[in-house]
Each structure stands twice: as C-alpha cells, then as structure tokens.
Protein backbone atom coordinates (compact mmCIF):
# COMPACT_ATOMS: atom_id res chain seq x y z
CA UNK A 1 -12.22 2.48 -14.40
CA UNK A 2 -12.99 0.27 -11.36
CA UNK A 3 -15.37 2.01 -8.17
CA UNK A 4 -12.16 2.00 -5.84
CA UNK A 5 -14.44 2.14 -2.36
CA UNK A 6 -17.59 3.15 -4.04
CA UNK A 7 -20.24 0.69 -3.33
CA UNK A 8 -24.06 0.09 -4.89
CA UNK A 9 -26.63 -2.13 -2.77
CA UNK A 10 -28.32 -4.44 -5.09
CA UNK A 11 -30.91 -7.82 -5.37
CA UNK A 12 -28.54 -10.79 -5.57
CA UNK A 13 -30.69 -11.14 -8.75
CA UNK A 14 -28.92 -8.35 -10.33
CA UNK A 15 -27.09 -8.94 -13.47
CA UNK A 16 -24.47 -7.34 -12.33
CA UNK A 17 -24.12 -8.88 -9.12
CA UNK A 18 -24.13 -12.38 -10.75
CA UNK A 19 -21.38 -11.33 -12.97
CA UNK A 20 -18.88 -10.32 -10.34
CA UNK A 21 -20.12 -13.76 -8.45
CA UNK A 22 -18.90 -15.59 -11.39
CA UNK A 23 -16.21 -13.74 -12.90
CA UNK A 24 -13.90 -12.09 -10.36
CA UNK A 25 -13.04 -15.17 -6.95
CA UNK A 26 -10.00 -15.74 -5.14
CA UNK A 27 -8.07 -16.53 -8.37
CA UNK A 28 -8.88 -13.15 -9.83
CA UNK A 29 -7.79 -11.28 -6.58
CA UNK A 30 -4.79 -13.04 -6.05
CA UNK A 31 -3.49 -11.81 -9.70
CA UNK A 32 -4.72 -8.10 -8.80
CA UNK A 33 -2.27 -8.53 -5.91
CA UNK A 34 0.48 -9.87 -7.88
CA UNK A 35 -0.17 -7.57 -10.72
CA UNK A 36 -1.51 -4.06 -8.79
CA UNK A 37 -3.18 -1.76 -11.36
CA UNK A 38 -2.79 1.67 -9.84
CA UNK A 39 -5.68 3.97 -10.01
CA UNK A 40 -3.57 7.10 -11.41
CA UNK A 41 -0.06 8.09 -12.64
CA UNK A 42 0.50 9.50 -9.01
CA UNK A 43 -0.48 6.37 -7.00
CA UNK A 44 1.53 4.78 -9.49
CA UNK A 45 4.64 6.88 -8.50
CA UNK A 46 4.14 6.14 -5.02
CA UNK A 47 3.94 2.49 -5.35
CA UNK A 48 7.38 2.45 -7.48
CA UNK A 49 9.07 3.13 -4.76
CA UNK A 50 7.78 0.00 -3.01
CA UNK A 51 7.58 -2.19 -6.51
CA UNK A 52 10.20 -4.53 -6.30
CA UNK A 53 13.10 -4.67 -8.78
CA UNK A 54 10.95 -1.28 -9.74
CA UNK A 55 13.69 1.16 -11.16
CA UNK A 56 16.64 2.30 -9.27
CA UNK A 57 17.25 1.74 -5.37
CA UNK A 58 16.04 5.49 -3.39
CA UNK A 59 18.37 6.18 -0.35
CA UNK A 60 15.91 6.98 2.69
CA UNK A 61 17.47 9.53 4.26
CA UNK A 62 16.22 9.73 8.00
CA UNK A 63 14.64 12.94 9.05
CA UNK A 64 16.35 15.68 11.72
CA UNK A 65 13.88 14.80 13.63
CA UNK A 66 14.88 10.70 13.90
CA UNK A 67 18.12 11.78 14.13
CA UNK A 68 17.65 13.62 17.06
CA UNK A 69 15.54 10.59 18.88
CA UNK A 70 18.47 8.66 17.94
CA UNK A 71 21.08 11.06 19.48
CA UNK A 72 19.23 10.70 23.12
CA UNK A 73 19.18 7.25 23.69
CA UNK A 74 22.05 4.97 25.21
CA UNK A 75 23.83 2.29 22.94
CA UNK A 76 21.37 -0.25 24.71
CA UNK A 77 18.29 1.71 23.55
CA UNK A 78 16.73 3.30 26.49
CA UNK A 79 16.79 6.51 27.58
CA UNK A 80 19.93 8.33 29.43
CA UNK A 81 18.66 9.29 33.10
CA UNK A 82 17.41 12.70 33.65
CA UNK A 83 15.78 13.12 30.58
C-alpha cells in the first residue's frame, strides 16, 4: 500500500530514493491519473460517482437550502430590492 501523504527525509544516496528517481517520472504519473487506484473501497465509492462512463447516471438533487437562494433572486440573477 502506497504512503498517501506520509513522507521520510532521506540521503539522495538512499536506495530507495534512487529507485523512485528511476522508476516512477512523468510517464508513470500521468497513467496514475488516467488509471486512479483508490486507497479504500470507500474512496472508491466516492470517486464512482465522478468516474466517467462509471455505472449508472445519479440525479443531483439540489438541497432546500439552494432552492431557497434560488427562489430570492430576479430572473436576471441579482437580488430583488429590499432584501
């Protein structure tokens, strides 16, 4: 399992500092961002909602609150006057 924000300060001389030098550029991070591994099953769920072509469409269904903020403002977007 990768460190996921946990970081170690080595010697650039450190084995394992060398291999990540040689083994994980640009080409390697552009795949991870293609091709996200998630971390868990939940951040999984989360980003299948975003994934695209991921499983069925999800309605967003606006909250009462947006609805409300909606409800006070004019047709052109601003604010009626006296509120």
């Amino acid at each position: 399992m990768a460190a996921y924000g946990r970081f170690d300060i080595v010697d650039p001389s450190s084995a394992d500092y060398q291999h990540i030098i040689r083994t994980q550029g640009r080409a390697v991070q552009l795949q991870a961002l293609d091709n996200p591994d998630a971390y868990d099953v939940d951040t999984d769920e989360l980003y299948s909602w975003f994934r695209p072509g991921g499983g069925s469409p999800r309605e967003i269904i606006p909250s009462a609150a947006v609805i409300d903020e909606v409800a006070k403002t004019k047709r052109n977007g601003r604010a009626p006057k006296g509120r």
